[in-house]
Protein backbone atom coordinates (compact mmCIF):
# COMPACT_ATOMS: atom_id res chain seq x y z
CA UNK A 1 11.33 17.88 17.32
CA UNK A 2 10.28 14.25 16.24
CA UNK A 3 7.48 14.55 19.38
CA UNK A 4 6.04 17.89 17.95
CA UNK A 5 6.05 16.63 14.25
CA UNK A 6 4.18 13.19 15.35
CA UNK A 7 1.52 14.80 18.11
CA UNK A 8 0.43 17.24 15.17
CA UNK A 9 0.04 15.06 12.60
CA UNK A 10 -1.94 12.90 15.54
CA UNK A 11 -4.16 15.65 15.83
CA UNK A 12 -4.63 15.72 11.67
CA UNK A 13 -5.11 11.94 12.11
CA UNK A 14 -8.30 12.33 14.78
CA UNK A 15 -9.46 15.54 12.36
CA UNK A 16 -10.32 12.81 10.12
CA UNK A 17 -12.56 10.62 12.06
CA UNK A 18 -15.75 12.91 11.14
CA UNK A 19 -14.65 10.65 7.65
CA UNK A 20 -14.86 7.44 8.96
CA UNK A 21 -17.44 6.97 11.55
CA UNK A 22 -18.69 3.59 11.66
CA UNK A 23 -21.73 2.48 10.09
CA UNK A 24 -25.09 1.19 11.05
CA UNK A 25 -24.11 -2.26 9.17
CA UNK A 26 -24.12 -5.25 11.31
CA UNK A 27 -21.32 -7.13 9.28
CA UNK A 28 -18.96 -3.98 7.69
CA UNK A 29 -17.63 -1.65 10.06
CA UNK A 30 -17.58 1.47 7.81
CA UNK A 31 -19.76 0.52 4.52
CA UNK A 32 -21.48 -2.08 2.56
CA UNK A 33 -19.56 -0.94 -0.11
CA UNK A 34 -16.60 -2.62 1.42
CA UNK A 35 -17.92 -5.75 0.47
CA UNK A 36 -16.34 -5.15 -3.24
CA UNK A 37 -12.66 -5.13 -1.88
CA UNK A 38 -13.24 -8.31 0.00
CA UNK A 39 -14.77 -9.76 -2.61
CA UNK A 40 -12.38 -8.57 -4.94
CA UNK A 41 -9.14 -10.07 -2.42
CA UNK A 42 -11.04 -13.16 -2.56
CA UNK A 43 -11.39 -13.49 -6.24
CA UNK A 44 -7.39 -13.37 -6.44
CA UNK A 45 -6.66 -15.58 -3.89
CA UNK A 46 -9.19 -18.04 -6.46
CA UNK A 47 -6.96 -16.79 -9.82
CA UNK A 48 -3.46 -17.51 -8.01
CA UNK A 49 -4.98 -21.22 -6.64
CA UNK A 50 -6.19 -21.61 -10.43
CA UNK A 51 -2.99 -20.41 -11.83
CA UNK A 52 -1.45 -23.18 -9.79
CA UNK A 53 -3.34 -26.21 -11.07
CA UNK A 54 -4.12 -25.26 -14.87
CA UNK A 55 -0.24 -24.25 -14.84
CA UNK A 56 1.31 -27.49 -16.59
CA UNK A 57 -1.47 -27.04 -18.94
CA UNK A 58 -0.44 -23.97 -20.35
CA UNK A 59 1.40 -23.16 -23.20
CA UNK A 60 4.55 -20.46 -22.29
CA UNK A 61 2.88 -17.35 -23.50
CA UNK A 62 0.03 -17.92 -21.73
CA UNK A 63 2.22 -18.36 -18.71
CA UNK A 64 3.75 -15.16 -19.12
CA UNK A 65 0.39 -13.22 -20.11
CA UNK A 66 -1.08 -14.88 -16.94
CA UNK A 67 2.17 -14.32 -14.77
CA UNK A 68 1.60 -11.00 -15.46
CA UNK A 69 -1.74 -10.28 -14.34
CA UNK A 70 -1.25 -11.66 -11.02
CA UNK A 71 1.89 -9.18 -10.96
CA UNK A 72 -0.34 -6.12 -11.54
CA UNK A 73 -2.95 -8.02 -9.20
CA UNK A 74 -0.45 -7.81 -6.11
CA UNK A 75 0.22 -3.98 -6.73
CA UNK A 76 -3.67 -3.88 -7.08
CA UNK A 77 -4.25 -5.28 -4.28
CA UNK A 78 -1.47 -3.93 -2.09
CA UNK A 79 -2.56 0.04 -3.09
CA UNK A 80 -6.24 -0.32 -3.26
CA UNK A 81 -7.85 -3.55 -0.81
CA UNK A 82 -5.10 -4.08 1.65
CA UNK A 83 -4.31 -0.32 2.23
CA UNK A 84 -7.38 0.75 2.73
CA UNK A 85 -8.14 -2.38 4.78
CA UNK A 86 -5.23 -1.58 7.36
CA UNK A 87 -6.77 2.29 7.60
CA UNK A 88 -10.05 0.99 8.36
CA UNK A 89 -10.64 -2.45 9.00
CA UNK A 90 -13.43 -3.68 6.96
CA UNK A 91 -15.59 -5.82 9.63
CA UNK A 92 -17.07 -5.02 12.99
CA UNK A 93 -16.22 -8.16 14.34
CA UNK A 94 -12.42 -8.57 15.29
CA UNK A 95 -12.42 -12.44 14.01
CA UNK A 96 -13.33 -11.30 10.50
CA UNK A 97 -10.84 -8.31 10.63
CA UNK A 98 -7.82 -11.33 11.74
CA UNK A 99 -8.64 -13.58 9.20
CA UNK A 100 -9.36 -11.20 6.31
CA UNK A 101 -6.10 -10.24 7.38
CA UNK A 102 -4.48 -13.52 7.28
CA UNK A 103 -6.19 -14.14 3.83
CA UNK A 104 -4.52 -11.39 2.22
CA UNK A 105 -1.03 -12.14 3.50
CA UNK A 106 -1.76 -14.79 1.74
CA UNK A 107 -2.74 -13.68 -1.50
CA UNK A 108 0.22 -11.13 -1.65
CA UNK A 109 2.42 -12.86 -0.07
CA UNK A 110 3.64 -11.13 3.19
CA UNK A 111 1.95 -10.32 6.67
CA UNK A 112 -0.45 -7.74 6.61
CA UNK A 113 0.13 -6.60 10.64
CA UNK A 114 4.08 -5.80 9.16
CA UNK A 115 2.84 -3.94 6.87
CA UNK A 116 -0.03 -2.04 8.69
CA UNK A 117 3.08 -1.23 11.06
CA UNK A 118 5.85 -0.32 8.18
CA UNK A 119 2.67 2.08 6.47
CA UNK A 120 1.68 4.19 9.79
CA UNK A 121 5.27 4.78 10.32
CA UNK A 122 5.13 6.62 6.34
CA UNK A 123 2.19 8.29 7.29
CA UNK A 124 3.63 9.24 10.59
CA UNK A 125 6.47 11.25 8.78
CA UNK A 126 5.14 11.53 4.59
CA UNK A 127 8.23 10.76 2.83
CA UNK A 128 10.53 13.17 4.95
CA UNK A 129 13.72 13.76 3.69
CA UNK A 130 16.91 12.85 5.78
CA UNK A 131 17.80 14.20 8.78
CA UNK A 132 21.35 15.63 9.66
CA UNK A 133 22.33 12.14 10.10
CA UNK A 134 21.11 10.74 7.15
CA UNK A 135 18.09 9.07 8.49
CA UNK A 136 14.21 9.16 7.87
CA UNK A 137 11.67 8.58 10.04
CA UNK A 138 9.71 7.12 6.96
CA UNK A 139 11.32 3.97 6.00
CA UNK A 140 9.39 4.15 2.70
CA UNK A 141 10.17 7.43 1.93
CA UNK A 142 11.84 8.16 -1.89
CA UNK A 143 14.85 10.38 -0.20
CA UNK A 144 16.01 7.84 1.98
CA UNK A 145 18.42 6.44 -0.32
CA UNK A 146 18.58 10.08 -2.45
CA UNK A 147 21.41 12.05 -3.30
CA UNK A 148 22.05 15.54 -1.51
CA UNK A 149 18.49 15.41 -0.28
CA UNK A 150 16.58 14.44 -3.82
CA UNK A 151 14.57 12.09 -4.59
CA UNK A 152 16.14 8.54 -5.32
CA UNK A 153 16.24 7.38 -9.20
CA UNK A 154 12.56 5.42 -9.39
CA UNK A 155 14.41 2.70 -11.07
CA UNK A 156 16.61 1.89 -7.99
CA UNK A 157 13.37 2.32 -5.73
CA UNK A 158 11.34 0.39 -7.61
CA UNK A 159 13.65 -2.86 -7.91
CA UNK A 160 15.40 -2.49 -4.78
CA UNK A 161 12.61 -1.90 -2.32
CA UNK A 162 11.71 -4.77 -1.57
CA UNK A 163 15.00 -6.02 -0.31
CA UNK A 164 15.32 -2.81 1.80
CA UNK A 165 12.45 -4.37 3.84
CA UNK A 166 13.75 -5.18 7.71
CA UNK A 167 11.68 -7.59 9.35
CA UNK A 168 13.63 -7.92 12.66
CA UNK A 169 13.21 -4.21 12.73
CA UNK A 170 9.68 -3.91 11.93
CA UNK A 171 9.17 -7.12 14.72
CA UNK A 172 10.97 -4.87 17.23
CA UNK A 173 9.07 -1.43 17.02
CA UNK A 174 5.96 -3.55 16.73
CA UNK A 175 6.80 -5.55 19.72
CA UNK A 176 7.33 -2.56 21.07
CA UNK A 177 4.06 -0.96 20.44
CA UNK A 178 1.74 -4.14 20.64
CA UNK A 179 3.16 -7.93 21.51
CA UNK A 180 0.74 -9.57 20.47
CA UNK A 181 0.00 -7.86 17.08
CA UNK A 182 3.74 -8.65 16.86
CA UNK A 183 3.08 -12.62 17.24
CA UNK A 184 0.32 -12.24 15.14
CA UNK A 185 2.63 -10.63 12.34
CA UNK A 186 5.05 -13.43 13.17
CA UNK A 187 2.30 -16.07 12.59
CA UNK A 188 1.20 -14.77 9.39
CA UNK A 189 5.28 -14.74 8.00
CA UNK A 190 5.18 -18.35 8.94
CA UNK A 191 1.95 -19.26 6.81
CA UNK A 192 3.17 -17.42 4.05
CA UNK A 193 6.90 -19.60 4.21
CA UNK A 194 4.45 -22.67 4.84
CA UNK A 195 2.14 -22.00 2.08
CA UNK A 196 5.50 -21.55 -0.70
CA UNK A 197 7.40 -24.88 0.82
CA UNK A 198 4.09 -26.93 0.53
CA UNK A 199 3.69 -24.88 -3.13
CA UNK A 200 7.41 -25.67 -3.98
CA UNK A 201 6.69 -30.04 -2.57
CA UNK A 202 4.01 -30.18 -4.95
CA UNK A 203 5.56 -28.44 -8.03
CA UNK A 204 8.79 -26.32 -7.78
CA UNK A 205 8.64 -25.61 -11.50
CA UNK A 206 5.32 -23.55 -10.93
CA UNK A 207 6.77 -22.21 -7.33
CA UNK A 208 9.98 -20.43 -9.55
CA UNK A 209 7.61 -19.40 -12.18
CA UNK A 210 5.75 -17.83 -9.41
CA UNK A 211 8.53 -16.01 -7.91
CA UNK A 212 9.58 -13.80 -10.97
CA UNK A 213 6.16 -12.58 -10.97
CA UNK A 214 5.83 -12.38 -7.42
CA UNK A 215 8.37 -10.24 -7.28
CA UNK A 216 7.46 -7.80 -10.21
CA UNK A 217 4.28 -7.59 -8.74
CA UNK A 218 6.39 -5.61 -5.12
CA UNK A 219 8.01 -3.87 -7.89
CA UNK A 220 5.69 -2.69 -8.83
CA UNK A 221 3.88 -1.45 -5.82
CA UNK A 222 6.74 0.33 -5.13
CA UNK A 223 6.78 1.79 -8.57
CA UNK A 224 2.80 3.13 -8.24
CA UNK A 225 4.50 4.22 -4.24
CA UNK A 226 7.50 6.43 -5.54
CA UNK A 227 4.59 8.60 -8.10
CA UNK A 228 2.20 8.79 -5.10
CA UNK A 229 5.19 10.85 -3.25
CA UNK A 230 7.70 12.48 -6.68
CA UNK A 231 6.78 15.93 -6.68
CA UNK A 232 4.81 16.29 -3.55
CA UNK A 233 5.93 18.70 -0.42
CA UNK A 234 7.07 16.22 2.60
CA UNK A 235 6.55 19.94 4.47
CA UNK A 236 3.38 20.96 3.92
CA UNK A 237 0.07 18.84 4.61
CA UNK A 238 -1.89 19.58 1.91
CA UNK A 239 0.42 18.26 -0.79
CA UNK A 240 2.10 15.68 1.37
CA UNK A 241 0.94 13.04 -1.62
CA UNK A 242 0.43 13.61 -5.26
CA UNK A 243 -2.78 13.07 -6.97
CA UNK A 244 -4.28 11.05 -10.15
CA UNK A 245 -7.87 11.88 -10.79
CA UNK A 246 -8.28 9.49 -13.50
CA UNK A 247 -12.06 7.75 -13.32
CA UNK A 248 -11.13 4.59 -14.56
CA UNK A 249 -7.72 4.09 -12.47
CA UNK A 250 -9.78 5.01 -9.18
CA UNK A 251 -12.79 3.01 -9.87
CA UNK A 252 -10.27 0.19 -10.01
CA UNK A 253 -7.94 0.97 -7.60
CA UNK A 254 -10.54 1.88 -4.65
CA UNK A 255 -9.90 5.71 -5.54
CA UNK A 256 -5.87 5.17 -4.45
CA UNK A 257 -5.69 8.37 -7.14
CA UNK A 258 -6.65 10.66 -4.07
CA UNK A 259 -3.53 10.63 -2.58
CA UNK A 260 -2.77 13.64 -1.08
CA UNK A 261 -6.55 14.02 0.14
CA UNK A 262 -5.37 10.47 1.74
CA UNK A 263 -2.52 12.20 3.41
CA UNK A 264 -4.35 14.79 4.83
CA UNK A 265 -6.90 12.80 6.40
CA UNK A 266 -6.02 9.50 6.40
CA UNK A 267 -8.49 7.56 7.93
CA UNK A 268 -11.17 8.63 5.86
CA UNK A 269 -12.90 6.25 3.86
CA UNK A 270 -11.86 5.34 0.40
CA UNK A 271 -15.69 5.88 -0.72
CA UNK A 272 -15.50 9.58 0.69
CA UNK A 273 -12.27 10.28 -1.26
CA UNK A 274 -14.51 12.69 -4.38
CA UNK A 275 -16.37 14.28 -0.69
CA UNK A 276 -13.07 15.31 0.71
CA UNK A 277 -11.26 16.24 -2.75
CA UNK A 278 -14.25 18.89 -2.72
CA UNK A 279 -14.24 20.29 0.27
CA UNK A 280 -10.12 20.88 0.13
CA UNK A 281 -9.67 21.58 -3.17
CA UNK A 282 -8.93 25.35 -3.07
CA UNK A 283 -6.85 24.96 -0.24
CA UNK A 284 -4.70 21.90 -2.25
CA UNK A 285 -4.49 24.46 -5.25
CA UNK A 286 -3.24 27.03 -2.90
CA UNK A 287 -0.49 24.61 -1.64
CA UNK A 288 0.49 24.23 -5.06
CA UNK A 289 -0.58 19.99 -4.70
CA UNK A 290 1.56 18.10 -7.48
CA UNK A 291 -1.50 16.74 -9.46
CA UNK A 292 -0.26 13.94 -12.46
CA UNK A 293 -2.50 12.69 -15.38
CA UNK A 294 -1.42 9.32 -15.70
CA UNK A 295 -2.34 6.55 -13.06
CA UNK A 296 0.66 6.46 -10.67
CA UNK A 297 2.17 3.39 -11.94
CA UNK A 298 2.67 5.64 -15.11
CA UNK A 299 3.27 8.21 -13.33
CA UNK A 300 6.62 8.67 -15.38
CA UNK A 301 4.66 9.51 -18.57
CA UNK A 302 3.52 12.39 -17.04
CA UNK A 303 5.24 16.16 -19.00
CA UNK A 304 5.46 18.01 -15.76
CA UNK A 305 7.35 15.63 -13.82
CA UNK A 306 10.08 17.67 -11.55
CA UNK A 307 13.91 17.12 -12.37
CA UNK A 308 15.42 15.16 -9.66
């Protein structure tokens, strides 16, 4: 059954290549245009190093105000730049591709090849439910931990997620796949550790300061996850996701509103999102796609959210 599910939703992953063909470009793979998520990964990376030296300068609320910010930064980031990064990889050139890489598990704070692994196992199974054992394929799906096959509570999902994460078990299904991506993973882990002790030898006040924020900010990514999923159909392709077509939350967040479309094809590129929403629209309406108002981190303020 599992081979079945996975070779047809291999075949819905090559349907999507006609969306992401590479480019003419002789530095981006798929689009210039992917120069604003770099750019944009880049410009954190400079507000968290800032944070860190103007830090005994500040005055507490500014702290927290600026704590903040990065928090919603690493959900940002995580949901728009690195997701669509791990999808398709930004640069022709497989040197730019590692280090881009190892620059944003640096920025957020855990190793991008774990993650690109953990992710393509979701979309490999879209938030199934549990099996007659209990288990899901998806590790990040929202009935994995669910009561008599619902959806979890989102406040349990979106505080404890983050400690559900199994790195030896992630290493070995990666090592199983690809050893060296699953060295590579390892390598970035071990920047990350090295990058917090040298951060916690030069001022451990900042380094805890850091970590309450640092965490929100997973929280929170797992928060904007469990809307992208509440209320969609883990049995039907065309509302796999749920939707937010709001034109300021996708302009910011690399159009991460277009969820389901994502689902469906999921290699296409994030600027073809509005391209793809067109030409499947009717059919999505048909399938009776959950479509929210809010953004997805607010996804909770929407009035025809499902009971659980």
């Amino acid at each position: 059954m599992y081979r079945m599910k996975t070779q047809k939703l291999d075949n819905v992953y090559r349907a999507a290549y006609d969306f992401a063909m590479p480019g003419e470009e002789k530095i981006f793979a798929y689009s210039k245009w992917d120069i604003i998520p770099v750019l944009a990964a880049l410009l954190q990376g400079v507000y968290l190093a800032s944070l860190f030296f103007f830090f005994p300068h500040l005055n507490w609320w500014a702290r927290i105000i600026l704590g903040f910010v990065y928090a919603v930064s690493i959900s940002w980031n995580i949901n728009g730049i690195s997701h669509n990064f791990l999808h398709n990889p930004f640069f022709h050139s497989p040197i730019l591709n590692r280090l881009f890489s190892i620059c944003e598990s640096l920025v957020v704070g855990f190793s991008q090849v774990f993650y690109e692994c953990v992710h393509k196992r979701h979309h490999q199974s879209n938030s199934d439910r549990p099996d007659a054992n209990g288990e899901t394929i998806d590790w990040l799906s929202i009935y994995r931990y669910g009561k008599k096959g619902g959806a979890e509570s989102p406040w349990t999902y979106t505080f404890l997620s983050y400690f559900r994460d199994d790195i030896a078990v992630t290493y070995k299904v990666l090592k199983g796949k690809n050893l060296k991506e699953a060295y590579w993973g390892v390598f970035e882990i071990c920047l990350v550790l090295i990058l917090y002790g040298i951060g916690f030898i030069l001022n451990w006040k900042f380094m805890l300061y850091f970590l309450v924020f640092y965490y929100l900010g997973q929280s929170l990514s797992s928060l904007n996850g469990y809307y992208k999923h509440y209320g969609g159909n883990p049995d039907s392709p065309l509302a796999w996701g749920v939707s937010s077509y709001g034109k300021l939350y996708n302009w910011l967040w690399f159009n991460n509103g277009y969820h389901a479309e994502h689902h469906y094809r999921p290699r296409a590129h994030w600027t073809k999102m509005k391209e793809l929403h067109e030409q499947i629209k009717e059919a999505m309406i048909k399938a009776g796609t959950k479509i929210i108002r809010p953004p997805h981190a607010l996804g909770f303020l929407d009035s025809n959210l499902p009971c659980r």
